[in-house]
Protein backbone atom coordinates (compact mmCIF):
# COMPACT_ATOMS: atom_id res chain seq x y z
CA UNK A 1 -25.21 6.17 22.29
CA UNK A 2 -25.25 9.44 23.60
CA UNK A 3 -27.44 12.38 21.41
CA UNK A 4 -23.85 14.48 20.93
CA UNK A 5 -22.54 11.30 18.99
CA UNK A 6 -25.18 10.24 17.14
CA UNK A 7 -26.77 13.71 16.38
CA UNK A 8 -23.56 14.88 14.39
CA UNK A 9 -23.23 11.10 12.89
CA UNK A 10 -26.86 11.07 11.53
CA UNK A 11 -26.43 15.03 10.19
CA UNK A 12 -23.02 13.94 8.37
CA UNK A 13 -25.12 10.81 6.72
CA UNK A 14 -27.74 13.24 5.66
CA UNK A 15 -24.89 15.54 3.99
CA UNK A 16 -23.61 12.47 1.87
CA UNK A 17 -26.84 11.92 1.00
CA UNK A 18 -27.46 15.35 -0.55
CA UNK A 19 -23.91 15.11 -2.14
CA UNK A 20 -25.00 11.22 -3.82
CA UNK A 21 -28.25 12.83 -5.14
CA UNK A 22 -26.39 15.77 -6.48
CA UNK A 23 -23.83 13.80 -8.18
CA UNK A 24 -26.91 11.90 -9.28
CA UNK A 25 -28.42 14.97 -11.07
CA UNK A 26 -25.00 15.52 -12.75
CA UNK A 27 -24.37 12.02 -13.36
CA UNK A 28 -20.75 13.19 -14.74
CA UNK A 29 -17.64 11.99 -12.62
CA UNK A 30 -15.96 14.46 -14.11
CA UNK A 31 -17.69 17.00 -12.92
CA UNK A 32 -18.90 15.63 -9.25
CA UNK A 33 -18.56 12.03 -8.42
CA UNK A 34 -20.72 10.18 -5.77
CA UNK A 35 -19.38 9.46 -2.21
CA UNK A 36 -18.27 6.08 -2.31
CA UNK A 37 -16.32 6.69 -5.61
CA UNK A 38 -13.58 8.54 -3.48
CA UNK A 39 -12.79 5.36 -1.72
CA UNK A 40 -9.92 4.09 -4.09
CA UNK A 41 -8.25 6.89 -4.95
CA UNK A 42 -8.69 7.82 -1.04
CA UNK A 43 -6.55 4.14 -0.76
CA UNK A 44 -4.35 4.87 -3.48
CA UNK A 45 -3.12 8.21 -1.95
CA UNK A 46 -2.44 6.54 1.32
CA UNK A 47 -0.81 3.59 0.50
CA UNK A 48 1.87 5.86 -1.99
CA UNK A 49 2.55 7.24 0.97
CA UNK A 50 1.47 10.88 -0.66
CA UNK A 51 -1.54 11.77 0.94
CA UNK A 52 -0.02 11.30 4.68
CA UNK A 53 3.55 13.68 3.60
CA UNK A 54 1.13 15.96 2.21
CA UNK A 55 -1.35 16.36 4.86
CA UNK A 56 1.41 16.31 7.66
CA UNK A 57 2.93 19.16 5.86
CA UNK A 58 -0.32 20.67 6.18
CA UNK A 59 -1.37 19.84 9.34
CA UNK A 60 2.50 21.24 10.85
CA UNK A 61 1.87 24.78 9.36
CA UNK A 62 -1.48 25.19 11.01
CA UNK A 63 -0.41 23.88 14.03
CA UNK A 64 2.50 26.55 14.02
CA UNK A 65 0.15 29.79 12.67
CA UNK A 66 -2.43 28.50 15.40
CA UNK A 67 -0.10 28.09 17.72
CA UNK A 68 1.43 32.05 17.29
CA UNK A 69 -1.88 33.18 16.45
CA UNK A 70 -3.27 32.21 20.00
CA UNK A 71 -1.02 33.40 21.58
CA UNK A 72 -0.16 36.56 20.13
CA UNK A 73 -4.07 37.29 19.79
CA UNK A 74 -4.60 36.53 23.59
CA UNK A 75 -1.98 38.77 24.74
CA UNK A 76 -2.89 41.84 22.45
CA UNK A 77 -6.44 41.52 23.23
CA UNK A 78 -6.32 41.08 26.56
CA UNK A 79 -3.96 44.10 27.07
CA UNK A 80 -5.95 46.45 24.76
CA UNK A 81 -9.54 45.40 26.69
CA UNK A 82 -8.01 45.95 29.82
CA UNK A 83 -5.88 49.06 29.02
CA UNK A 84 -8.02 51.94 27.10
CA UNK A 85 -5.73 54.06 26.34
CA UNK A 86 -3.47 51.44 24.37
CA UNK A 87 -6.83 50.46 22.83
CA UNK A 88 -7.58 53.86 21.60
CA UNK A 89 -3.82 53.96 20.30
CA UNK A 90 -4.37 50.21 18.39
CA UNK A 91 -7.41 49.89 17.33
CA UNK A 92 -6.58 51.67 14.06
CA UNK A 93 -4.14 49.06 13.30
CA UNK A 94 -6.76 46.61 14.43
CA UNK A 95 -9.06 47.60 11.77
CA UNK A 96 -6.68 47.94 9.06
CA UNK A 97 -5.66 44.46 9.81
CA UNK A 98 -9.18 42.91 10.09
CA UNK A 99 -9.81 44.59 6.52
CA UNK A 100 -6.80 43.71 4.91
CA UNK A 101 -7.40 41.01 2.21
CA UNK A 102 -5.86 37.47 3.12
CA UNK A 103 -4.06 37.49 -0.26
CA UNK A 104 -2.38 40.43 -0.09
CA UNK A 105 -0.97 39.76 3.00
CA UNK A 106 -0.26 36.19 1.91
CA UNK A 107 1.39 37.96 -1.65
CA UNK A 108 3.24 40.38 0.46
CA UNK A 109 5.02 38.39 2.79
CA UNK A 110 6.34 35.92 -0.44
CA UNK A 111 7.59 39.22 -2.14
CA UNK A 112 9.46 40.64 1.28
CA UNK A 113 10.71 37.65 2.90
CA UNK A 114 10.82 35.25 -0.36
CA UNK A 115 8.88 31.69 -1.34
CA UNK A 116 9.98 29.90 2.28
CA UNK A 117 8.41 28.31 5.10
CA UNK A 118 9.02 31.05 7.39
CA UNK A 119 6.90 33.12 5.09
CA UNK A 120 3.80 30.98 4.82
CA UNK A 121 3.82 30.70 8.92
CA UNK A 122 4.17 34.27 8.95
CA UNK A 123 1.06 35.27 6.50
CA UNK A 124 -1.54 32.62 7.96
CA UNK A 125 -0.72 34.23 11.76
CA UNK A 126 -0.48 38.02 10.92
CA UNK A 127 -4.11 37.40 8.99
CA UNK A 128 -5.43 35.30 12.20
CA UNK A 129 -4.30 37.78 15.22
CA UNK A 130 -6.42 40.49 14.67
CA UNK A 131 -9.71 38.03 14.55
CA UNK A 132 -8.72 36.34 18.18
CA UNK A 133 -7.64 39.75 19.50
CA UNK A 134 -11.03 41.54 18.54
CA UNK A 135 -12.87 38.14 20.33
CA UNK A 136 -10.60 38.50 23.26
CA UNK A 137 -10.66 42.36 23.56
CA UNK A 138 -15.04 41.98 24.26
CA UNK A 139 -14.27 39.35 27.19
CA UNK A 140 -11.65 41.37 28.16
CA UNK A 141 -14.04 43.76 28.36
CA UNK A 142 -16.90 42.08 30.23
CA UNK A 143 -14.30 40.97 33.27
CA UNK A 144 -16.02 41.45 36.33
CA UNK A 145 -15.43 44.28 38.44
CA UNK A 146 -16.50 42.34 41.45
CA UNK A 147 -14.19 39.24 41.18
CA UNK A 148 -10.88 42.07 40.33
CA UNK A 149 -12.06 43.86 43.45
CA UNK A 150 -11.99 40.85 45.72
CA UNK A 151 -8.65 39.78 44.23
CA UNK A 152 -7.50 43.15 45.21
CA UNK A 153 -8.90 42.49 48.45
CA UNK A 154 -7.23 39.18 49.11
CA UNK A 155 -4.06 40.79 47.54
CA UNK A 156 -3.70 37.61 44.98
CA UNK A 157 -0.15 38.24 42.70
CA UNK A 158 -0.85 39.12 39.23
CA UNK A 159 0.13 35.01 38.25
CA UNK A 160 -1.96 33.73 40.32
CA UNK A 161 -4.84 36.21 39.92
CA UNK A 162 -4.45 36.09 35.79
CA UNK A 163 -5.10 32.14 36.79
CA UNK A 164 -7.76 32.01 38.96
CA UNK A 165 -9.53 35.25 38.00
CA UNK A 166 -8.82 36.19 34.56
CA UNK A 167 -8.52 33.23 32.60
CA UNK A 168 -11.63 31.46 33.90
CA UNK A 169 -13.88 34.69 32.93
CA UNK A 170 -11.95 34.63 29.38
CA UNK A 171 -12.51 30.88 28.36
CA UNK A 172 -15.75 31.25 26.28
CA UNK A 173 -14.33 33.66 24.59
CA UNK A 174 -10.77 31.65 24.11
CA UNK A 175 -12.96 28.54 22.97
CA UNK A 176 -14.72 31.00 20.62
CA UNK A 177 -11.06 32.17 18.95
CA UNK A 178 -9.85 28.65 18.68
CA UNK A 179 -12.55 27.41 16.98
CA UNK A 180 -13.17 29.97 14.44
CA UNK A 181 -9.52 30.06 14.46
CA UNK A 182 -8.98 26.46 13.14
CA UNK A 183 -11.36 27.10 10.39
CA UNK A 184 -10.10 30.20 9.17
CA UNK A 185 -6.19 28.90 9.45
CA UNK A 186 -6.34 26.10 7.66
CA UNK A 187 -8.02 27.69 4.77
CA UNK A 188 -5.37 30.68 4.21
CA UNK A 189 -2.96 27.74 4.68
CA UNK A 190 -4.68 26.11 1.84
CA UNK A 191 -4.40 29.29 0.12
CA UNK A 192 -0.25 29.33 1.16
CA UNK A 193 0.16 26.39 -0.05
CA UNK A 194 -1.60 26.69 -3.61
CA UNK A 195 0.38 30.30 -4.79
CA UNK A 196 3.59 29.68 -3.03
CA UNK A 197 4.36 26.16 -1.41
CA UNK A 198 5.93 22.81 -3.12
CA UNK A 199 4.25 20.42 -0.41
CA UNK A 200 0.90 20.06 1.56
CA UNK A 201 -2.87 19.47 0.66
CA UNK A 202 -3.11 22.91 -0.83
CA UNK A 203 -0.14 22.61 -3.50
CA UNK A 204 -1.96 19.09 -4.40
CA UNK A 205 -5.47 20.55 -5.19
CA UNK A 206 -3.78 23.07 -7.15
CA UNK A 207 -1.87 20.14 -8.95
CA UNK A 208 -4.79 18.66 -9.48
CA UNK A 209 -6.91 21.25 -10.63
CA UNK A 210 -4.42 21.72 -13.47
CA UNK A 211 -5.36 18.28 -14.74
CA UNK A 212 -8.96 18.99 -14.31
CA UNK A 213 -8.82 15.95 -11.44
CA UNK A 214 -12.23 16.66 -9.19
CA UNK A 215 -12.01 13.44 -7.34
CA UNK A 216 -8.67 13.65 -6.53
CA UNK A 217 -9.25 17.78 -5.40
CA UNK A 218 -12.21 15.67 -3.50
CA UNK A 219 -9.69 13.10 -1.76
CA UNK A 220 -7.06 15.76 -0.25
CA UNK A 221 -9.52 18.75 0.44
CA UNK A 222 -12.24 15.98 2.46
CA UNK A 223 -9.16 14.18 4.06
CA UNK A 224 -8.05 17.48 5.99
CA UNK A 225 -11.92 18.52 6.58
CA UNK A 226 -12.19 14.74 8.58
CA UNK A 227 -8.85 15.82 10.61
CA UNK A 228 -10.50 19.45 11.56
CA UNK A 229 -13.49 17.65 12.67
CA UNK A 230 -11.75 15.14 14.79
CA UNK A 231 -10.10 17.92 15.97
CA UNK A 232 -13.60 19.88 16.71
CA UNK A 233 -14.94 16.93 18.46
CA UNK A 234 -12.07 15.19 20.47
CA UNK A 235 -10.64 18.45 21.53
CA UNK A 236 -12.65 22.24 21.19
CA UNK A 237 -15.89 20.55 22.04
CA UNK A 238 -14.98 19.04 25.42
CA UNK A 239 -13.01 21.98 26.40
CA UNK A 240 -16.67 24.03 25.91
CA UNK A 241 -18.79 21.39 27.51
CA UNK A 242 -15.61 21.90 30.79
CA UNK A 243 -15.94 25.97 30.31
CA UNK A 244 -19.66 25.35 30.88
CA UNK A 245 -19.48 23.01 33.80
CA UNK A 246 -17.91 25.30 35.50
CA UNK A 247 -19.64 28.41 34.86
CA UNK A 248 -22.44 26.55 35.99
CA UNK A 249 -21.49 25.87 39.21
């Protein structure tokens, strides 16, 4: 098997590991249970049917904030590293925004546009876009002058020379938003989900925290962690290894 498989595989063993010897050192369920003692309520929550609605729920609000985050992000950041005197105009908002606590945003947008879906979508993206537009902004930044001048030269249309230009210089640093991006999102979804939300994994661990419930808070926290990693591995990762292939050549 190839070193990228089994490297991760034999690193995630080693984690359980710690995690069995430190429930070991406990030795109270209650307060950390070993590995393998997640396996029936894991089966429980799946066959109810709860753990899938919940996670779905989940998994269809990050999808949207990621989705507006991106794109916003790209946009704004590319614009203010290419254009300095918009920069100069935004970057005080930028920094006001990147220092703005996740909860009061999260707090404010319940209060202004109420306890709805359109609310918890809006909080997760405003506190994601100004982390992918500071990440964009540098590559923005570090475009070669070269490569613009030849497009100049060969009088490519903007479309095509955002394409073949641009975008190819900017992919590290895309790569780089998205995957910090899908960590940070699904945790202020988490966060959505536990003050304001009647569905999704975060309303559950806050339901079970209330009854004190650590396996269960175990169960639907680690069952979203296995989907970002899936996502990490079957998606971000190959898109980097591609990004590098080419840069390469």
């Amino acid at each position: 098997m190839p070193d990228r498989i089994v490297v991760p595989l034999v690193s995630i063993l080693g984690l359980l590991a710690l995690w069995a010897g430190a429930a070991a050192l406990t030795a109270d369920p209650q307060i950390l249970p070993f590995p393998w003692a997640l396996a029936e309520p894991f089966g429980q929550a799946i066959r109810s049917g709860e753990l899938p609605y919940h996670l779905g729920r989940t998994l269809t609000r990050v999808a949207w904030a990621f989705c507006l985050a991106m794109g916003g992000g790209v946009a704004l950041g590319l614009a203010m590293g290419r254009l300095p005197r918009l920069d100069r105009w935004l970057d005080p908002w930028l920094v006001v925004f990147l220092n703005l606590p996740a909860l009061v945003l999260i707090v404010l947008c319940y209060l202004w546009i109420g306890l709805t879906e359109t609310a918890a979508i809006v909080a997760v993206t405003l506190n994601k876009i100004p982390q992918v537009t500071t990440v964009i902004r540098e590559g923005a930044r570090a475009l070669s002058r070269d490569l613009d001048a030849m497009a100049q030269v060969y009088r490519m249309p903007p479309l095509a020379r955002l394409r073949h230009v641009v975008l190819p210089q900017l992919a590290p640093f895309m790569v780089a938003a998205a995957r910090s991006g899908i960590a940070v999102i699904w945790k202020i979804v988490l966060v959505v989900e536990f003050l304001g939300r009647s569905d999704g994994i975060g309303f559950q661990i806050h339901l079970y925290f209330q009854l004190f419930d650590v396996t269960r808070v175990l169960v639907y926290a680690l069952s979203f962690v296995a989907v970002m990693l899936a996502v990490e591995w079957l998606f971000l990762q190959p898109w980097e290894r591609r990004i590098r292939r080419w840069r390469a050549a």
